[in-house]
PDB file of N, CA and C in Angstrom:
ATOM      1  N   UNK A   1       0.852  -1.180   0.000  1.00  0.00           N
ATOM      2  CA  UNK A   1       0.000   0.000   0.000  1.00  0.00           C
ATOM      3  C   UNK A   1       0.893   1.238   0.000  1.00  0.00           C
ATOM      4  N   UNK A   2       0.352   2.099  -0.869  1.00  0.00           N
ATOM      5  CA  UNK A   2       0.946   3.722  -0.982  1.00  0.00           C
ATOM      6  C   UNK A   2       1.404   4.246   0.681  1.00  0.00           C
ATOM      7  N   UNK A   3       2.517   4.650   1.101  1.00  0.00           N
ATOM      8  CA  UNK A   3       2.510   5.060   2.249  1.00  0.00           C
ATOM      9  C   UNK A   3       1.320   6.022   2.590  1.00  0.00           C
ATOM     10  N   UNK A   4       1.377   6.910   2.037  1.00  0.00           N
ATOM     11  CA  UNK A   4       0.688   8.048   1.908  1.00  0.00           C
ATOM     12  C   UNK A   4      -0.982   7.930   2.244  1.00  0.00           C
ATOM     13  N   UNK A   5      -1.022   6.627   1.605  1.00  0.00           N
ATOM     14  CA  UNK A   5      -2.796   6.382   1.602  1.00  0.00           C
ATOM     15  C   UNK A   5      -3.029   6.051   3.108  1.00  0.00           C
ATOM     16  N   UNK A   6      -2.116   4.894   3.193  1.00  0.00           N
ATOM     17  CA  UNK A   6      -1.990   4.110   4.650  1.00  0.00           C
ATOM     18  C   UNK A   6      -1.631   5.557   5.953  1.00  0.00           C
ATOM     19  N   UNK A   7      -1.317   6.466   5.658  1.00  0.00           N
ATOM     20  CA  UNK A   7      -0.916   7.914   6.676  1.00  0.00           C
ATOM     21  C   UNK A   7      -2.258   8.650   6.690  1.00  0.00           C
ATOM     22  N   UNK A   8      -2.903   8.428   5.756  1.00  0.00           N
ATOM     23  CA  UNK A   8      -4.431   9.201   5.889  1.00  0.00           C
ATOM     24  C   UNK A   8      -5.468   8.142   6.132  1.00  0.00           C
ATOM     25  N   UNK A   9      -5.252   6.847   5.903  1.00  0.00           N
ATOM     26  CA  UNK A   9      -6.559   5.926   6.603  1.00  0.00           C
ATOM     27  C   UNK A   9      -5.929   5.876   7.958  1.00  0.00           C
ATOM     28  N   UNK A  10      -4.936   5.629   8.565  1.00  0.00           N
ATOM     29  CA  UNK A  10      -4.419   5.701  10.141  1.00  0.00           C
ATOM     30  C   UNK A  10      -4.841   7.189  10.753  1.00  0.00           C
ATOM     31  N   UNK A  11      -4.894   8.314  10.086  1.00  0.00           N
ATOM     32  CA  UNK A  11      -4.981   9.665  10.472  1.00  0.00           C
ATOM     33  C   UNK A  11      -6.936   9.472  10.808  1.00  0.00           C
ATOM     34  N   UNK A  12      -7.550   9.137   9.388  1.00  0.00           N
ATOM     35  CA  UNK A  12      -8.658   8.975   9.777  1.00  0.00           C
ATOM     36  C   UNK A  12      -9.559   8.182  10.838  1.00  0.00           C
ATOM     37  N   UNK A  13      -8.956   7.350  11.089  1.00  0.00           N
ATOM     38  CA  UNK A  13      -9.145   6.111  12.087  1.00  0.00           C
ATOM     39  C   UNK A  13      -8.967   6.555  13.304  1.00  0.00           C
ATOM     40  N   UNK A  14      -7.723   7.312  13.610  1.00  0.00           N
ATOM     41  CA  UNK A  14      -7.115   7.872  14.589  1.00  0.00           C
ATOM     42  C   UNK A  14      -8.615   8.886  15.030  1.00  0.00           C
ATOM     43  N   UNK A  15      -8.653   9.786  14.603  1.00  0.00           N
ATOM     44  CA  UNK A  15      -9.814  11.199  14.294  1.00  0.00           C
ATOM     45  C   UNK A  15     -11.137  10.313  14.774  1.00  0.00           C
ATOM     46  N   UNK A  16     -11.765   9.351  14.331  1.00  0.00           N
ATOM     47  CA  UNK A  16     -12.729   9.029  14.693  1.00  0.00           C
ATOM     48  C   UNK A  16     -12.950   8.492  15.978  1.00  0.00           C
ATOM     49  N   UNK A  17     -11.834   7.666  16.513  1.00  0.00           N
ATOM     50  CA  UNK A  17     -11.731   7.048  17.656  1.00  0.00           C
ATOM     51  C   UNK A  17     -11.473   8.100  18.741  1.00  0.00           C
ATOM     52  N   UNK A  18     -10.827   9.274  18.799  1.00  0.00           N
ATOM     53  CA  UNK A  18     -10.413  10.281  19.225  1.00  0.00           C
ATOM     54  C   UNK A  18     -12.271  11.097  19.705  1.00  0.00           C
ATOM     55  N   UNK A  19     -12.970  11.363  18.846  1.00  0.00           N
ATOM     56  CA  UNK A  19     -14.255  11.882  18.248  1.00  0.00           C
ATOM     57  C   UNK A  19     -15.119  10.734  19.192  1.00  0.00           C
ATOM     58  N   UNK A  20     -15.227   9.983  19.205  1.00  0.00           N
ATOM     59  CA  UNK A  20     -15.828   8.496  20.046  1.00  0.00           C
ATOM     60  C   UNK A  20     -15.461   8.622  21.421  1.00  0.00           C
ATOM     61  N   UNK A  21     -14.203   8.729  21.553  1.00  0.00           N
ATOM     62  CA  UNK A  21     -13.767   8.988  23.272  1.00  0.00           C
ATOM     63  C   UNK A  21     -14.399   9.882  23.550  1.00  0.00           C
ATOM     64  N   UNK A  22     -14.623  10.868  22.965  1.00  0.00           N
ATOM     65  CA  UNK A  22     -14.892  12.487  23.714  1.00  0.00           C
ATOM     66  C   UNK A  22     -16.368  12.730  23.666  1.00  0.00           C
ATOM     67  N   UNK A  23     -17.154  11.608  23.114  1.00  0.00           N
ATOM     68  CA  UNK A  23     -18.652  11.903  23.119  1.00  0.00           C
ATOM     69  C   UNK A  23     -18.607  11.089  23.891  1.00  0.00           C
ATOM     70  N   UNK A  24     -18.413  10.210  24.947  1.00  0.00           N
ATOM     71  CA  UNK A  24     -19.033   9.071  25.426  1.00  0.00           C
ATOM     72  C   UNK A  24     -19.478   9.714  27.027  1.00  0.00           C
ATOM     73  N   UNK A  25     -19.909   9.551  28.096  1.00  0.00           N
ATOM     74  CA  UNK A  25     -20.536   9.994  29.163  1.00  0.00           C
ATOM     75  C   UNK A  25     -22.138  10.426  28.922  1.00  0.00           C
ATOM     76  N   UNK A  26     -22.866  10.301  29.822  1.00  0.00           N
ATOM     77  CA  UNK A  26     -24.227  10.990  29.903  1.00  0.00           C
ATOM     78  C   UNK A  26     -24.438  12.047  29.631  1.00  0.00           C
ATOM     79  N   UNK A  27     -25.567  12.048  28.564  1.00  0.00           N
ATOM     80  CA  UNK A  27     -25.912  13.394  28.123  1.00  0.00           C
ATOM     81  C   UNK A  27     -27.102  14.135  28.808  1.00  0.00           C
ATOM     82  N   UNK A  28     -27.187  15.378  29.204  1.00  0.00           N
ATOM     83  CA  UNK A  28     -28.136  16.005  30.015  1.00  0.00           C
ATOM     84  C   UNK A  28     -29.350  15.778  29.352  1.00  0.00           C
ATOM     85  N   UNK A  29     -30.576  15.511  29.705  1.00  0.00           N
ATOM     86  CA  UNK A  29     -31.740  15.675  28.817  1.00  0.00           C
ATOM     87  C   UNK A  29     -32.530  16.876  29.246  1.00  0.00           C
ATOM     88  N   UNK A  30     -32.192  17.467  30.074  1.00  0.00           N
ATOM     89  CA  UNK A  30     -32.561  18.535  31.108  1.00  0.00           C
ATOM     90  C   UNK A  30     -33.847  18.095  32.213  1.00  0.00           C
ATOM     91  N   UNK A  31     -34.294  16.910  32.089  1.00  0.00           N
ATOM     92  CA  UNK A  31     -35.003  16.702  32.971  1.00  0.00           C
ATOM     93  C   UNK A  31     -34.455  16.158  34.640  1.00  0.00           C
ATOM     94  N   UNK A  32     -35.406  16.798  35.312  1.00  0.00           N
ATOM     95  CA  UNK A  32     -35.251  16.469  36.652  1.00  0.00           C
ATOM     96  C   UNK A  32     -34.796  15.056  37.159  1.00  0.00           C
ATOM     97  N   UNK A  33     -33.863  14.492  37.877  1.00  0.00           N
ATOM     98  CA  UNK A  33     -33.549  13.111  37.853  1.00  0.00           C
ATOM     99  C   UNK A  33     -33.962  12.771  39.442  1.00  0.00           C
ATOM    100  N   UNK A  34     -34.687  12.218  39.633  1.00  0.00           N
ATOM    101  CA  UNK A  34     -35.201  11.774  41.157  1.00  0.00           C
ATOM    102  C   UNK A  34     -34.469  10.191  41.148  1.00  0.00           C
ATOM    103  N   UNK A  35     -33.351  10.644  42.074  1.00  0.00           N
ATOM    104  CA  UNK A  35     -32.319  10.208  42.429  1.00  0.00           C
ATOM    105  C   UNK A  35     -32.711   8.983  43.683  1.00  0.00           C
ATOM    106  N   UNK A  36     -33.780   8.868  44.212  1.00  0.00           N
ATOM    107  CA  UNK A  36     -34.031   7.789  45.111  1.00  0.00           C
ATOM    108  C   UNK A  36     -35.010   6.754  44.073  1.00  0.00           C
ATOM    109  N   UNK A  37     -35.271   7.078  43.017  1.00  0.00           N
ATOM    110  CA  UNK A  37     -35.684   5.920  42.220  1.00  0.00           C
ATOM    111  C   UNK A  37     -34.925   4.652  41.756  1.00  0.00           C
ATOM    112  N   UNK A  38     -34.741   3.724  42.039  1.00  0.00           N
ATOM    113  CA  UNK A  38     -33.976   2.522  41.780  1.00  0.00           C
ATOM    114  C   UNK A  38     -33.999   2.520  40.478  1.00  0.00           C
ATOM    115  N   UNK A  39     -35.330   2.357  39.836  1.00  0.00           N
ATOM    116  CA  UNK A  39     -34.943   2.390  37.974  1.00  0.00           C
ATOM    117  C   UNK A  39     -33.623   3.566  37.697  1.00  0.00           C
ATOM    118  N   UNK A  40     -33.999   4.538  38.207  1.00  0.00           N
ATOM    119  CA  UNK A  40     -32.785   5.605  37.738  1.00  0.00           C
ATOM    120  C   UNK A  40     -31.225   5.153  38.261  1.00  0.00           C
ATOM    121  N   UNK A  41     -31.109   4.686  39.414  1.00  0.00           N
ATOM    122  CA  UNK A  41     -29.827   4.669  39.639  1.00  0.00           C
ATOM    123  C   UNK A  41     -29.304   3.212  38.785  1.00  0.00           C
ATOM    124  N   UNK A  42     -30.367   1.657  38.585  1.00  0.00           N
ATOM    125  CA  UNK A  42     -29.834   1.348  37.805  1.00  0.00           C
ATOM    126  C   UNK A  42     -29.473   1.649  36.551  1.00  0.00           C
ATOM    127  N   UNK A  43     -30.370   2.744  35.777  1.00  0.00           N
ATOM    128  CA  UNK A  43     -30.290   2.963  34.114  1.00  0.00           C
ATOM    129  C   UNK A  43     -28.620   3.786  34.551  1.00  0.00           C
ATOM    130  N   UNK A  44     -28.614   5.296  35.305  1.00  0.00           N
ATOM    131  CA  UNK A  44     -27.274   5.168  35.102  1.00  0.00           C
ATOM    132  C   UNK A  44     -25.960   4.342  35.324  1.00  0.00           C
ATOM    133  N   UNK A  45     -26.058   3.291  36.492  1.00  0.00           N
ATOM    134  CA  UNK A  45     -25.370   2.038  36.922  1.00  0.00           C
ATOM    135  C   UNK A  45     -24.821   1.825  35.218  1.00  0.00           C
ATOM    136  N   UNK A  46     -25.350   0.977  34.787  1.00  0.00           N
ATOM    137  CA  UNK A  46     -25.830   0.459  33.459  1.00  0.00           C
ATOM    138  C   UNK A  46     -25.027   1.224  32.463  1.00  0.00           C
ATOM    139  N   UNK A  47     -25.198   2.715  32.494  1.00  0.00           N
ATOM    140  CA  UNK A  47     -24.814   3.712  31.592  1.00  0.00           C
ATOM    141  C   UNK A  47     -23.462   3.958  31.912  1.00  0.00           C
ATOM    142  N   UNK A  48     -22.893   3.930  32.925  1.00  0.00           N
ATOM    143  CA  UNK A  48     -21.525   3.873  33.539  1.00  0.00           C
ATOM    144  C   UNK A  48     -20.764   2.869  32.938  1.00  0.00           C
ATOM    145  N   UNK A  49     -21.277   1.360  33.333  1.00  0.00           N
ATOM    146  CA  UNK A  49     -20.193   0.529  32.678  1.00  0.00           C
ATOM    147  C   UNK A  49     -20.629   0.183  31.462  1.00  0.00           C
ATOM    148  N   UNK A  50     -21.872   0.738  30.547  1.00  0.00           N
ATOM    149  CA  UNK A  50     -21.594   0.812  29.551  1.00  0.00           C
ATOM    150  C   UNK A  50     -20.415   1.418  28.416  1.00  0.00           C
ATOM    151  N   UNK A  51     -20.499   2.486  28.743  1.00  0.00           N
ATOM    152  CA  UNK A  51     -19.750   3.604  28.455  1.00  0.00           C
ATOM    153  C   UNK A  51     -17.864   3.313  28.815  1.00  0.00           C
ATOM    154  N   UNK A  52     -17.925   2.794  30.403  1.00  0.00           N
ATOM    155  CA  UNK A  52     -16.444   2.090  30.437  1.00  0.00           C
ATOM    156  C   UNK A  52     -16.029   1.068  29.463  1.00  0.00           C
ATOM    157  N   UNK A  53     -17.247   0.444  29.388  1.00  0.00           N
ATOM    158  CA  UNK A  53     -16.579  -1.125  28.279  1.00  0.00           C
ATOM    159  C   UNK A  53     -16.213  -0.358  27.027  1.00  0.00           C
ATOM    160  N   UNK A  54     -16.828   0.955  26.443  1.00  0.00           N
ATOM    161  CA  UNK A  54     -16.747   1.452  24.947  1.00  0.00           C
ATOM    162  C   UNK A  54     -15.517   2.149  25.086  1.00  0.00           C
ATOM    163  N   UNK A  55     -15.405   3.082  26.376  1.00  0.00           N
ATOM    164  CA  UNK A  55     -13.994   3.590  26.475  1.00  0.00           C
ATOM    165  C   UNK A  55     -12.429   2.686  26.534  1.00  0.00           C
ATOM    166  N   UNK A  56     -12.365   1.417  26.921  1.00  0.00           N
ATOM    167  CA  UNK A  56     -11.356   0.015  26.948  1.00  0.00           C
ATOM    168  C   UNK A  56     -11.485  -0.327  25.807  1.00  0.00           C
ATOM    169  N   UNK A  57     -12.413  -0.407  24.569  1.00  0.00           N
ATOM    170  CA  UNK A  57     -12.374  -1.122  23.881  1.00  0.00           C
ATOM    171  C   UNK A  57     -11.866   0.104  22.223  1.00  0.00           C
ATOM    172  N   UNK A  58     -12.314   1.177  22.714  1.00  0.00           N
ATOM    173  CA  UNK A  58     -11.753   2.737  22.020  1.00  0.00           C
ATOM    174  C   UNK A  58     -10.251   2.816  22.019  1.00  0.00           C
ATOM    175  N   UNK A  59      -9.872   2.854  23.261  1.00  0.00           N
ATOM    176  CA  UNK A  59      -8.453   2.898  24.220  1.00  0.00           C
ATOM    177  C   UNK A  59      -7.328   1.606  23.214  1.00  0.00           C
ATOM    178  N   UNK A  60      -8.079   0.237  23.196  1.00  0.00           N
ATOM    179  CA  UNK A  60      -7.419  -1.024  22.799  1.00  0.00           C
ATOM    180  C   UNK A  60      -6.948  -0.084  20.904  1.00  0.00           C
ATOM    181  N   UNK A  61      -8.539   0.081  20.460  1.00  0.00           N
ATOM    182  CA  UNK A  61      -8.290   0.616  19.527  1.00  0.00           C
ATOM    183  C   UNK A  61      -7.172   1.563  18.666  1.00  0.00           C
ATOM    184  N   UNK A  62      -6.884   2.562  19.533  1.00  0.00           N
ATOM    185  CA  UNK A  62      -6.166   3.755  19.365  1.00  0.00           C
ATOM    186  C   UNK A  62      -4.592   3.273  19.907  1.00  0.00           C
ATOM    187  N   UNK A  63      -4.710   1.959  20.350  1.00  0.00           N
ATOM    188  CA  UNK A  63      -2.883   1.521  20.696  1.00  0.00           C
ATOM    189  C   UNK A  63      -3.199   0.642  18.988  1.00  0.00           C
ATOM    190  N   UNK A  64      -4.070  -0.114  18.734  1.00  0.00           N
ATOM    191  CA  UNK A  64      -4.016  -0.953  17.450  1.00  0.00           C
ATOM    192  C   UNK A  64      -3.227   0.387  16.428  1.00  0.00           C
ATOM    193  N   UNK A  65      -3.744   1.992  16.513  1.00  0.00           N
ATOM    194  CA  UNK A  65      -3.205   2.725  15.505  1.00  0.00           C
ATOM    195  C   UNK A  65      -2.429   2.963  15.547  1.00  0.00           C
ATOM    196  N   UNK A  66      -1.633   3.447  16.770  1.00  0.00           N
ATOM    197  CA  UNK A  66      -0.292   3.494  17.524  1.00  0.00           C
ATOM    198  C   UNK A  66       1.106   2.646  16.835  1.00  0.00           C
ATOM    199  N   UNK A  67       0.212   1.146  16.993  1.00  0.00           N
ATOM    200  CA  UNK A  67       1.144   0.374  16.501  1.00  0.00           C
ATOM    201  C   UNK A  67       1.482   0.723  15.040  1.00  0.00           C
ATOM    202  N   UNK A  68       0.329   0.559  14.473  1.00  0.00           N
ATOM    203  CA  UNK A  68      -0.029   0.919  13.126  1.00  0.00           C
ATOM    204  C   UNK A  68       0.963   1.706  12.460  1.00  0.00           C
ATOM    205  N   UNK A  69       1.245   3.084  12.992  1.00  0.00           N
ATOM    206  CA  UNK A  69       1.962   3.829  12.458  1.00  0.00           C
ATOM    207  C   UNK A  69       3.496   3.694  13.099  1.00  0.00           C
ATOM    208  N   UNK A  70       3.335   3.090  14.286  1.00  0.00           N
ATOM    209  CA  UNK A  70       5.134   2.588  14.210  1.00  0.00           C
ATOM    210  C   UNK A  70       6.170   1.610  13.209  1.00  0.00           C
ATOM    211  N   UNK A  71       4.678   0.719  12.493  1.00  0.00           N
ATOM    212  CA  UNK A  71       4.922  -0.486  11.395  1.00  0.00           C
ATOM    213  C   UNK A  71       5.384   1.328  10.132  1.00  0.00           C
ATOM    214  N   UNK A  72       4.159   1.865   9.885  1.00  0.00           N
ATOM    215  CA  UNK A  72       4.192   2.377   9.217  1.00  0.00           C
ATOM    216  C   UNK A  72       5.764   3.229   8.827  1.00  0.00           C
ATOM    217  N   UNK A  73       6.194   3.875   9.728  1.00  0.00           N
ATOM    218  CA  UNK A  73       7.427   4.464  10.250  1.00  0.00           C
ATOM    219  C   UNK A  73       8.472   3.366   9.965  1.00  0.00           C
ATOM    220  N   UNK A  74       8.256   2.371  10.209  1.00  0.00           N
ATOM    221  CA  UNK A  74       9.849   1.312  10.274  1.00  0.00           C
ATOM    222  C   UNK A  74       9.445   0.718   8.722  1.00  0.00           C
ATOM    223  N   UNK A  75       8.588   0.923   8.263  1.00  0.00           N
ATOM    224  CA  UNK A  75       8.138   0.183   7.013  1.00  0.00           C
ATOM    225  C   UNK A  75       7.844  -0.965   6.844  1.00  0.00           C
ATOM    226  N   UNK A  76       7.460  -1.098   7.892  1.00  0.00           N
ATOM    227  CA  UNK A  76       6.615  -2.888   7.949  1.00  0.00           C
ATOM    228  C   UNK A  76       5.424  -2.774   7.909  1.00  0.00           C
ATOM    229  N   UNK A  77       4.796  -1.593   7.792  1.00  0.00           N
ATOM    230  CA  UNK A  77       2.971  -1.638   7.709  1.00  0.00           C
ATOM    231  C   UNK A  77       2.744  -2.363   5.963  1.00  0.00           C
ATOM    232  N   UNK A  78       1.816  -3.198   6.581  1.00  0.00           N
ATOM    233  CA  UNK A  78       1.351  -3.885   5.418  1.00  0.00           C
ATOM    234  C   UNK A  78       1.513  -5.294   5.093  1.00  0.00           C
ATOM    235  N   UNK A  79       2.821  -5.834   6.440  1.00  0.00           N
ATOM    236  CA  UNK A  79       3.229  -7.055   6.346  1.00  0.00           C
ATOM    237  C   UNK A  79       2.489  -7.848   7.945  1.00  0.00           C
ATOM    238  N   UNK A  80       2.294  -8.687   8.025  1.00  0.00           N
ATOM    239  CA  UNK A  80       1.734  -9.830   8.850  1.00  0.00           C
ATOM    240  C   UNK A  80       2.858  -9.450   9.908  1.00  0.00           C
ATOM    241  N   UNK A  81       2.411  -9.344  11.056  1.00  0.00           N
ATOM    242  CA  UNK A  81       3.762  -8.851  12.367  1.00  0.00           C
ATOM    243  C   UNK A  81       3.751 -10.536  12.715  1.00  0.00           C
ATOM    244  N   UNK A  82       3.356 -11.911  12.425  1.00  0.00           N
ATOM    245  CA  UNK A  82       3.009 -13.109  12.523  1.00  0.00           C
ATOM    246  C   UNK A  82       4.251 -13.797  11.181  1.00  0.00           C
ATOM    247  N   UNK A  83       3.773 -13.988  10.328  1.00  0.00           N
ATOM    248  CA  UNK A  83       4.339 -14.353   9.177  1.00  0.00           C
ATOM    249  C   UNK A  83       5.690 -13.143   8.480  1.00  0.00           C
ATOM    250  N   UNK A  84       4.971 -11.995   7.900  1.00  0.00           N
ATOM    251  CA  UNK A  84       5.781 -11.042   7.539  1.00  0.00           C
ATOM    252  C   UNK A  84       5.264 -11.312   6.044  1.00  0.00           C
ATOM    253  N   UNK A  85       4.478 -11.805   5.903  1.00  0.00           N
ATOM    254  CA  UNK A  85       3.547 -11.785   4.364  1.00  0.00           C
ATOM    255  C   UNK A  85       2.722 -10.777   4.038  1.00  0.00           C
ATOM    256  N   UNK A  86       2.496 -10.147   2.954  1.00  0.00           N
ATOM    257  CA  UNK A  86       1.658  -8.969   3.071  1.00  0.00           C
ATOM    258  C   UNK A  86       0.387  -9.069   3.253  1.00  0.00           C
ATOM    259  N   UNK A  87      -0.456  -8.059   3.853  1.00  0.00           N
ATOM    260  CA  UNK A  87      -1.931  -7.717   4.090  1.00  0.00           C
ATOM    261  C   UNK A  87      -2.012  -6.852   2.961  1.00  0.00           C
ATOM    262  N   UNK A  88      -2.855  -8.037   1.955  1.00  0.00           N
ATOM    263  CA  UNK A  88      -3.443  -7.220   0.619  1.00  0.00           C
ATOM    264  C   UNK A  88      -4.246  -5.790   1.204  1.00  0.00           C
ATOM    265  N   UNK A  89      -4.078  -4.829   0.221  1.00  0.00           N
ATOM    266  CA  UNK A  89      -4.361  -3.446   0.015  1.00  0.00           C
ATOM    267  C   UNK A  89      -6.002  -3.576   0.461  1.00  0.00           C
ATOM    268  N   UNK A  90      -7.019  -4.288   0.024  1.00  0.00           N
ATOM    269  CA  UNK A  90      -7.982  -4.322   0.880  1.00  0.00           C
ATOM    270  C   UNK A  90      -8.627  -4.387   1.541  1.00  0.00           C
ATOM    271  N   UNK A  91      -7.716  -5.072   1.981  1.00  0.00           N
ATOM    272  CA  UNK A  91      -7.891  -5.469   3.616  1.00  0.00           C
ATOM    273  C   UNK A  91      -7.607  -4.398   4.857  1.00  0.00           C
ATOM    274  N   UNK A  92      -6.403  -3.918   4.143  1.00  0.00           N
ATOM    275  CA  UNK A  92      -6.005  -2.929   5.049  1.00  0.00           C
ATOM    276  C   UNK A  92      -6.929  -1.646   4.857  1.00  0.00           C
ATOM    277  N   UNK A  93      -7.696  -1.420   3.364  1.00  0.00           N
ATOM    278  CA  UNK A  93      -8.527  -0.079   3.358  1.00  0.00           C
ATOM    279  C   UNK A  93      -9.223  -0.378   4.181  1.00  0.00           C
ATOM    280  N   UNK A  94     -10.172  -2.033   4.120  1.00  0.00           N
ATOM    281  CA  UNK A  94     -10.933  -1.941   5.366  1.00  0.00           C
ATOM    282  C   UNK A  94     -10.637  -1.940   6.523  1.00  0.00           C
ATOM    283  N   UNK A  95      -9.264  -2.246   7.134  1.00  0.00           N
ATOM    284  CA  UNK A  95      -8.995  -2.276   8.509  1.00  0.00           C
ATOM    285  C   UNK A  95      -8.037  -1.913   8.503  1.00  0.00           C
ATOM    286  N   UNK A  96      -7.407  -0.440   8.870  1.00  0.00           N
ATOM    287  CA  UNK A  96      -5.873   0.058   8.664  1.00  0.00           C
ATOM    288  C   UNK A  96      -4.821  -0.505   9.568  1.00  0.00           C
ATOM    289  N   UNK A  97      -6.053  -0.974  10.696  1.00  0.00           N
ATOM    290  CA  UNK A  97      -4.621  -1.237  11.915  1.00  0.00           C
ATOM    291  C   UNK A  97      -4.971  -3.086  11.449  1.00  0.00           C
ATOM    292  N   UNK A  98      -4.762  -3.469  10.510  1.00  0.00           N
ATOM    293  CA  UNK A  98      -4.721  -5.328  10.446  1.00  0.00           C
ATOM    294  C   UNK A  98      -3.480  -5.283  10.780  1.00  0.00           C
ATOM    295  N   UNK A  99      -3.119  -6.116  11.590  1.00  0.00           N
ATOM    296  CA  UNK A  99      -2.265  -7.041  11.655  1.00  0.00           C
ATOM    297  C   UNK A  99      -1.631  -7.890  11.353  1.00  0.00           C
ATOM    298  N   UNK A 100      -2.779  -9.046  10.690  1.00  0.00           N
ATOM    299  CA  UNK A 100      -2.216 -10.210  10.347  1.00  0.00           C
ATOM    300  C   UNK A 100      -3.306 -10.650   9.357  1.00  0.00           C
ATOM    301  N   UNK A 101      -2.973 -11.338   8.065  1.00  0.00           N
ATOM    302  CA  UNK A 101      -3.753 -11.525   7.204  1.00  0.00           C
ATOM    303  C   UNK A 101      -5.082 -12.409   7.017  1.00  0.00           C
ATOM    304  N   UNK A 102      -5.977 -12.406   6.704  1.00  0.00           N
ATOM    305  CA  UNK A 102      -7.029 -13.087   7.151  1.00  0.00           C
ATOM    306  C   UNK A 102      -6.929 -14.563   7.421  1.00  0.00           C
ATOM    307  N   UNK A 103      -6.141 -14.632   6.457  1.00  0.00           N
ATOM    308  CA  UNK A 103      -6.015 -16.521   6.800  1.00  0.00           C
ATOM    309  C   UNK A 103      -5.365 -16.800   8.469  1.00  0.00           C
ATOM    310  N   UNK A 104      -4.226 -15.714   8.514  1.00  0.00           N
ATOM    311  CA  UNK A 104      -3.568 -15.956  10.231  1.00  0.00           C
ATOM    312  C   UNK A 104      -4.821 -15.236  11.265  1.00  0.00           C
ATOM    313  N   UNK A 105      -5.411 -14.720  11.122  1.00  0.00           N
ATOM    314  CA  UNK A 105      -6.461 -14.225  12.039  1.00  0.00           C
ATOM    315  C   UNK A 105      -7.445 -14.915  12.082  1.00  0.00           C
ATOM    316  N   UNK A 106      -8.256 -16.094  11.356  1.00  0.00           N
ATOM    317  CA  UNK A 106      -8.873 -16.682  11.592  1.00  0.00           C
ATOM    318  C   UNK A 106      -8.674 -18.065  11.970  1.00  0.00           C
ATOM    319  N   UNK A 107      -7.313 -18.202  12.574  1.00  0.00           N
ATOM    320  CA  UNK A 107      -6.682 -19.357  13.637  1.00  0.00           C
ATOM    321  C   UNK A 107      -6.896 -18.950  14.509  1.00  0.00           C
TER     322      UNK A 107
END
């Protein structure tokens, strides 16, 4: 893959996940929250470690790009960090931070 292409799908990837972190928490609806209601404290309960599992799994994400562009930098983006075989060009448009080529990822 074109370096260049692979520096703007990692940039974009990067931007969205970035954009995802920073919306995540409860949004005001402006209504009154009566705070001794059990439904309410579970829905936010609920909304808490919802929101944690999306932030760990955002977080995992944004080291996958990390890596991404350190391959990119040493010039190994594009090769299997497993084998060292390449990750065809479409694979990687669809998933910039692949790793490892579909056949090694579905072991």
């Amino acid at each position: 893959m074109d370096p260049d292409r692979a520096r703007e799908l990692l940039a974009n990837e990067r931007a969205r996940i970035e954009r995802a972190l920073a919306h995540l928490g409860h949004e005001d609806t402006g209504e009154p929250a009566d705070e001794g209601d059990p439904g309410n404290l579970a829905s936010e309960l609920y909304q808490d470690e919802l929101d944690e599992g999306l932030a760990d799994d955002l977080r995992d994400h944004l080291a996958a790009v990390e890596r991404a562009e350190a391959r990119l930098a040493a010039g190994t983006y594009g090769l299997s960090i497993e084998s060292g075989k390449p990750i065809p060009d479409d694979r990687l448009e669809a998933i910039p931070t692949a790793e490892r080529t579909v056949d090694e990822e579905a072991r």
